[in-house]
N, C-alpha and C. Protein backbone atom coordinates (compact mmCIF):
# COMPACT_ATOMS: atom_id res chain seq x y z
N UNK A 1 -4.70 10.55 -10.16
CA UNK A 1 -5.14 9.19 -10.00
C UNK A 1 -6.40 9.17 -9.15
N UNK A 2 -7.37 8.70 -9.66
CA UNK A 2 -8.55 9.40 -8.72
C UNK A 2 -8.85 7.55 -8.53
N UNK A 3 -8.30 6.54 -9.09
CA UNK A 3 -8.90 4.84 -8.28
C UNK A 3 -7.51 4.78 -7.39
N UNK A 4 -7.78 3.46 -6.73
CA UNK A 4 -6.37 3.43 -5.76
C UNK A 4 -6.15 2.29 -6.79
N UNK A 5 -4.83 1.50 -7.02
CA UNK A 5 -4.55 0.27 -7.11
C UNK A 5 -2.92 0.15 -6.89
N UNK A 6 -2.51 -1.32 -6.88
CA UNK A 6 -1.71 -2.02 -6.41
C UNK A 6 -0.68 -2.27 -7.73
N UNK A 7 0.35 -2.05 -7.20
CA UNK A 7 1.78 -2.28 -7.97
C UNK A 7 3.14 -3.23 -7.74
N UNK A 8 2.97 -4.26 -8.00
CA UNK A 8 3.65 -5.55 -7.44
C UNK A 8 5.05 -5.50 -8.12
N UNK A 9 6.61 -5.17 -7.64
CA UNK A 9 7.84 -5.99 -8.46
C UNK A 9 8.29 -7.25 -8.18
N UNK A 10 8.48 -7.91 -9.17
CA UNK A 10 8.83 -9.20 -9.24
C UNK A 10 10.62 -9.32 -9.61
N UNK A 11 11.24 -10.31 -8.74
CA UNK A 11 12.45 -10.73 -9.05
C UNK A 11 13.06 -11.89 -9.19
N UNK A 12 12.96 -12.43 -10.32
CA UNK A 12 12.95 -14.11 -10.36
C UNK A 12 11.86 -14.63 -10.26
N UNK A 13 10.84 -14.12 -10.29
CA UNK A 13 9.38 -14.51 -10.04
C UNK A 13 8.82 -14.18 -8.71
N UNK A 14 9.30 -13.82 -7.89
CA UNK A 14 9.10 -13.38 -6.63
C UNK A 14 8.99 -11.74 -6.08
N UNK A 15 7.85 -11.63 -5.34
CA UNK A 15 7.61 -10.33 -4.90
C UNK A 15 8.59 -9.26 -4.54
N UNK A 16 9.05 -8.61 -4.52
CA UNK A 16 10.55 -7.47 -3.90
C UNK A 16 10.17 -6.42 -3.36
N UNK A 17 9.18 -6.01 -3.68
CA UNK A 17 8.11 -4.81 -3.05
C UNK A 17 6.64 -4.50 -3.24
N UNK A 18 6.04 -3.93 -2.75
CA UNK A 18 4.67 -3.65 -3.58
C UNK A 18 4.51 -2.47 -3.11
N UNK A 19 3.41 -1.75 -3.79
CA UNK A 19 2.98 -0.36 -3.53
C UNK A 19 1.71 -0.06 -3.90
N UNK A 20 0.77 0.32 -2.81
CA UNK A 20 -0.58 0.16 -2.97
C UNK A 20 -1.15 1.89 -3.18
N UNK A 21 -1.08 2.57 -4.27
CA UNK A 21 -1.44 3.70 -4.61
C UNK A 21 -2.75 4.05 -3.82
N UNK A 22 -2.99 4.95 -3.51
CA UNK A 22 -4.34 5.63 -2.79
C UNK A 22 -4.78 6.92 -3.83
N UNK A 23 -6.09 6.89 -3.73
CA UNK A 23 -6.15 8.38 -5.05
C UNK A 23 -5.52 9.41 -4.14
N UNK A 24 -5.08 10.39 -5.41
CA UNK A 24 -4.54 11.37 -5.08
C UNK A 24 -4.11 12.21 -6.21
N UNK A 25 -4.02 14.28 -6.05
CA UNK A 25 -3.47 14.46 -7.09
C UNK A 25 -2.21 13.93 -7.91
N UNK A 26 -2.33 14.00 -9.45
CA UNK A 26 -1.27 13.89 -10.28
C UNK A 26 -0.26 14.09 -9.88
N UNK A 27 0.60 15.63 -9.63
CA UNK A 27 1.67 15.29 -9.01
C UNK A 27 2.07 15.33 -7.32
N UNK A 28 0.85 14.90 -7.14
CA UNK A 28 1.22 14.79 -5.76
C UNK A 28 2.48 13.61 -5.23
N UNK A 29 3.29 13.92 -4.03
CA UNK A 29 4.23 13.87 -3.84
C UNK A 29 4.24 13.26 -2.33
N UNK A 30 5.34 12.04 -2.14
CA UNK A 30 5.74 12.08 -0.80
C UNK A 30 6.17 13.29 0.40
N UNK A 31 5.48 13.22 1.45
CA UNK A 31 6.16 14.69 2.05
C UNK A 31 6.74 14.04 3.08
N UNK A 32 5.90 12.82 4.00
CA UNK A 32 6.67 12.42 4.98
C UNK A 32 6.31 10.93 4.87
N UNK A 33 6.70 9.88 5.88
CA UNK A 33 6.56 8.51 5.82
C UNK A 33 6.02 8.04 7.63
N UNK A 34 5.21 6.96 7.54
CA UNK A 34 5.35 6.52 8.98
C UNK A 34 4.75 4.99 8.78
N UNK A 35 5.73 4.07 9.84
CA UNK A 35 5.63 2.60 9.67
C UNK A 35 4.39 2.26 10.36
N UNK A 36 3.57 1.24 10.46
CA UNK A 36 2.48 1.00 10.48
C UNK A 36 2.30 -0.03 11.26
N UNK A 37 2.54 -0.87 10.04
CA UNK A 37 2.76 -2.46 10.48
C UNK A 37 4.04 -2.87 10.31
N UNK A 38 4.78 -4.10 10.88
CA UNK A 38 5.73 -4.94 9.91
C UNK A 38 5.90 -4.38 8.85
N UNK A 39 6.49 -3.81 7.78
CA UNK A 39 6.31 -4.54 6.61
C UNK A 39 4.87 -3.34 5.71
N UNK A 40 4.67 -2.23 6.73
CA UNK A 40 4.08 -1.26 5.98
C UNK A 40 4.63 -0.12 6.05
N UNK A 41 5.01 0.89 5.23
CA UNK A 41 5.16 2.07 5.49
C UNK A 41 4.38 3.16 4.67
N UNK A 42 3.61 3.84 5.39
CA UNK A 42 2.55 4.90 4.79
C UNK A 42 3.54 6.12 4.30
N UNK A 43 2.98 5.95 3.36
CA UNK A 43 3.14 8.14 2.55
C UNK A 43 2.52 8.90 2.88
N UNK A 44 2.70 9.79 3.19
CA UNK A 44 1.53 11.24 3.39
C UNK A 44 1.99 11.77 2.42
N UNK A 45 1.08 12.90 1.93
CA UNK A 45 1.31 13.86 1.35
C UNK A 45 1.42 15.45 1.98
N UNK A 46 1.67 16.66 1.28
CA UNK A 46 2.36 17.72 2.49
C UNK A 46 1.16 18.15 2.98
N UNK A 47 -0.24 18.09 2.77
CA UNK A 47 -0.94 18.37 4.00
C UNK A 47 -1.45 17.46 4.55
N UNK A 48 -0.95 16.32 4.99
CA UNK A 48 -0.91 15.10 5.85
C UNK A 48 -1.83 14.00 5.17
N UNK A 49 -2.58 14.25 3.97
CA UNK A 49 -3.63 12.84 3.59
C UNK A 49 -2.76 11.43 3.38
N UNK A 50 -2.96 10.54 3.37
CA UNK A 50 -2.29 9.42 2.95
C UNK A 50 -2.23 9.04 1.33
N UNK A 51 -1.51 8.63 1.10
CA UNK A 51 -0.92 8.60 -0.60
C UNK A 51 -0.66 7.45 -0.87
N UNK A 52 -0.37 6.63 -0.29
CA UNK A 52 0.13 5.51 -0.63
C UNK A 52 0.63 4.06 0.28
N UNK A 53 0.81 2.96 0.23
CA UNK A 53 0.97 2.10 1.24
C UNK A 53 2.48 1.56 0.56
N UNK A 54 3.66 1.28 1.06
CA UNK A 54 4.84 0.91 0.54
C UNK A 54 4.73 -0.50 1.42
N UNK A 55 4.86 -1.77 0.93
CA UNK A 55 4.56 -2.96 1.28
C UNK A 55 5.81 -3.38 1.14
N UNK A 56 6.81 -3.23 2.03
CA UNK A 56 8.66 -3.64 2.16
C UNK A 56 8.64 -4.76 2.26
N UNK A 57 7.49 -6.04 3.11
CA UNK A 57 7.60 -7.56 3.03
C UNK A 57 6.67 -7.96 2.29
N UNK A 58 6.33 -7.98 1.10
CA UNK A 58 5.61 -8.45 0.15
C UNK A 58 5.18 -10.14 0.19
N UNK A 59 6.18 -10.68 0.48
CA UNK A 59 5.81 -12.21 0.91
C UNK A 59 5.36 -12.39 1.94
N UNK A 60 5.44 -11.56 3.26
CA UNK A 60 4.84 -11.95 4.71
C UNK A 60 3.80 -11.07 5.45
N UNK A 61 3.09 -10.42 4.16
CA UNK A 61 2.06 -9.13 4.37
C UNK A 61 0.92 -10.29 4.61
N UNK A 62 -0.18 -9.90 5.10
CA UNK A 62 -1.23 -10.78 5.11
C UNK A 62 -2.39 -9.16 4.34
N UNK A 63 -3.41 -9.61 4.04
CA UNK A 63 -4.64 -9.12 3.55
C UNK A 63 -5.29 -8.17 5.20
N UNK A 64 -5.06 -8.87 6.32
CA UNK A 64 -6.10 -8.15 7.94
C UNK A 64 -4.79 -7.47 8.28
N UNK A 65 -3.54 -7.18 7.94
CA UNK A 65 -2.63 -6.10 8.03
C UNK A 65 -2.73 -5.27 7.31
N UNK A 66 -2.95 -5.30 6.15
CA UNK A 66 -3.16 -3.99 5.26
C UNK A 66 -4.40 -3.65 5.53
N UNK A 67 -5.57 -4.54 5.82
CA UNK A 67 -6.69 -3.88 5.89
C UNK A 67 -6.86 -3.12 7.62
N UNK A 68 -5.84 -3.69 8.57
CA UNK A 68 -5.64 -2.37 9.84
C UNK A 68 -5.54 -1.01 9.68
N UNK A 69 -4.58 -0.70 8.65
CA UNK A 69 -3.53 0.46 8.49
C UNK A 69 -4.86 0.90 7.82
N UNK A 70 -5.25 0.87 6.78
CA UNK A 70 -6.46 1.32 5.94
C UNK A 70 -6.98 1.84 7.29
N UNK A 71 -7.46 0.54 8.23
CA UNK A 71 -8.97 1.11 8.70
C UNK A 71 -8.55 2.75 10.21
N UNK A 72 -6.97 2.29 10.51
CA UNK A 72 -6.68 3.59 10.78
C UNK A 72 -6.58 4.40 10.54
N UNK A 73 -6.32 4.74 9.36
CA UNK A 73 -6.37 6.23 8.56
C UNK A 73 -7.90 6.38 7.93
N UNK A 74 -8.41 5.65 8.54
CA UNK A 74 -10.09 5.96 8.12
C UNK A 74 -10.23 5.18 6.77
N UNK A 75 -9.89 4.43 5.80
CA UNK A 75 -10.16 4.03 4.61
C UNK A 75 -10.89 3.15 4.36
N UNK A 76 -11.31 2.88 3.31
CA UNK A 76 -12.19 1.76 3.30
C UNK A 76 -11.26 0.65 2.75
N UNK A 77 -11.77 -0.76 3.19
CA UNK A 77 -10.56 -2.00 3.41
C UNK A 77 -10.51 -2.49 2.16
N UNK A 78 -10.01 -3.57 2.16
CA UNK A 78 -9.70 -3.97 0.21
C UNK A 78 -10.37 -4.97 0.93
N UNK A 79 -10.71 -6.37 -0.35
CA UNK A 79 -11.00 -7.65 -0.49
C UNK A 79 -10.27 -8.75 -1.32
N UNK A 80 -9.71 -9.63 -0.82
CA UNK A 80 -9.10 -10.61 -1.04
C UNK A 80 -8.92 -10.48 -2.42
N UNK A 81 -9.53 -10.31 -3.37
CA UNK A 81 -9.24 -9.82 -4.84
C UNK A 81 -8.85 -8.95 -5.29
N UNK A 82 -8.95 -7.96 -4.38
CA UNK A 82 -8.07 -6.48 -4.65
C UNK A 82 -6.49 -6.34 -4.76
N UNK A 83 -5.90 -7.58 -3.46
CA UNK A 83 -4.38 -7.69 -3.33
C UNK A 83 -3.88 -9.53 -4.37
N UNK A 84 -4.67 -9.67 -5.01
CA UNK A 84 -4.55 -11.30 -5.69
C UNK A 84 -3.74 -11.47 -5.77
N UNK A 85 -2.46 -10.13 -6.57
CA UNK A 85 -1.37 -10.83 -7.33
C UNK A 85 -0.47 -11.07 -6.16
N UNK A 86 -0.26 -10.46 -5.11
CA UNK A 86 0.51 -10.20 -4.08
C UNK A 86 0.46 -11.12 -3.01
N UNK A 87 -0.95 -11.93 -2.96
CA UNK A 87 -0.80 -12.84 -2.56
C UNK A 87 -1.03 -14.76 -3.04
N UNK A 88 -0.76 -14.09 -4.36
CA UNK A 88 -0.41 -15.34 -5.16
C UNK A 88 0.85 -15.70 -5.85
N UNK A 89 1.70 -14.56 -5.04
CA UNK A 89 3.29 -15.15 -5.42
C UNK A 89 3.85 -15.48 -4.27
C-alpha cells in the first residue's frame, strides 16, 4: 500500500470503528500497539515504523486529535477532507 487511506465500519448507520491505513509493505503486519489519544491506538510494525491508526471512538475523534498523533510520529497531518466520512456520521 504505498497511499495511506481511511476505512470507516458502519452499524445501523453509525461509525463502530475506523482505521486509518499508513503506507506500508503488503504484508506488513501488526507487531506492537500504543494508545495515543482517547480513542487512538497506533500499530507499529516489527521494526517500529507506524502502520496504521485504529480509531476505537469513531464518533468522539475530532480531526486536531488525529492530526497530534500524526504530528508525533513525524507525519504529515490530514485535512478536513481526508477524514469526511468519519466525520459526517
Amino acid at each position: 500500500m504505498n497511499e495511506a487511506y481511511l476505512e470507516v465500519t458502519f452499524r445501523r448507520g453509525r461509525p463502530i470503528a475506523a482505521y486509518y491505513y499508513l503506507p506500508r509493505r503488503r504484508a506488513q503486519r501488526s507487531y506492537r500497539t500504543q494508545r495515543f489519544e482517547p480513542g487512538i491506538v497506533v500499530d507499529f510494525g516489527r521494526g517500529g515504523e507506524p502502520i496504521g491508526l485504529e480509531i476505537t471512538a469513531p464518533s468522539e475523534i475530532t480531526l486536531a486529535a488525529i492530526n497530534r498523533v500524526l504530528r508525533t510520529l513525524g507525519l504529515d497531518t490530514l485535512r478536513r477532507g481526508d477524514i469526511a466520512p468519519l466525520l459526517a456520521a
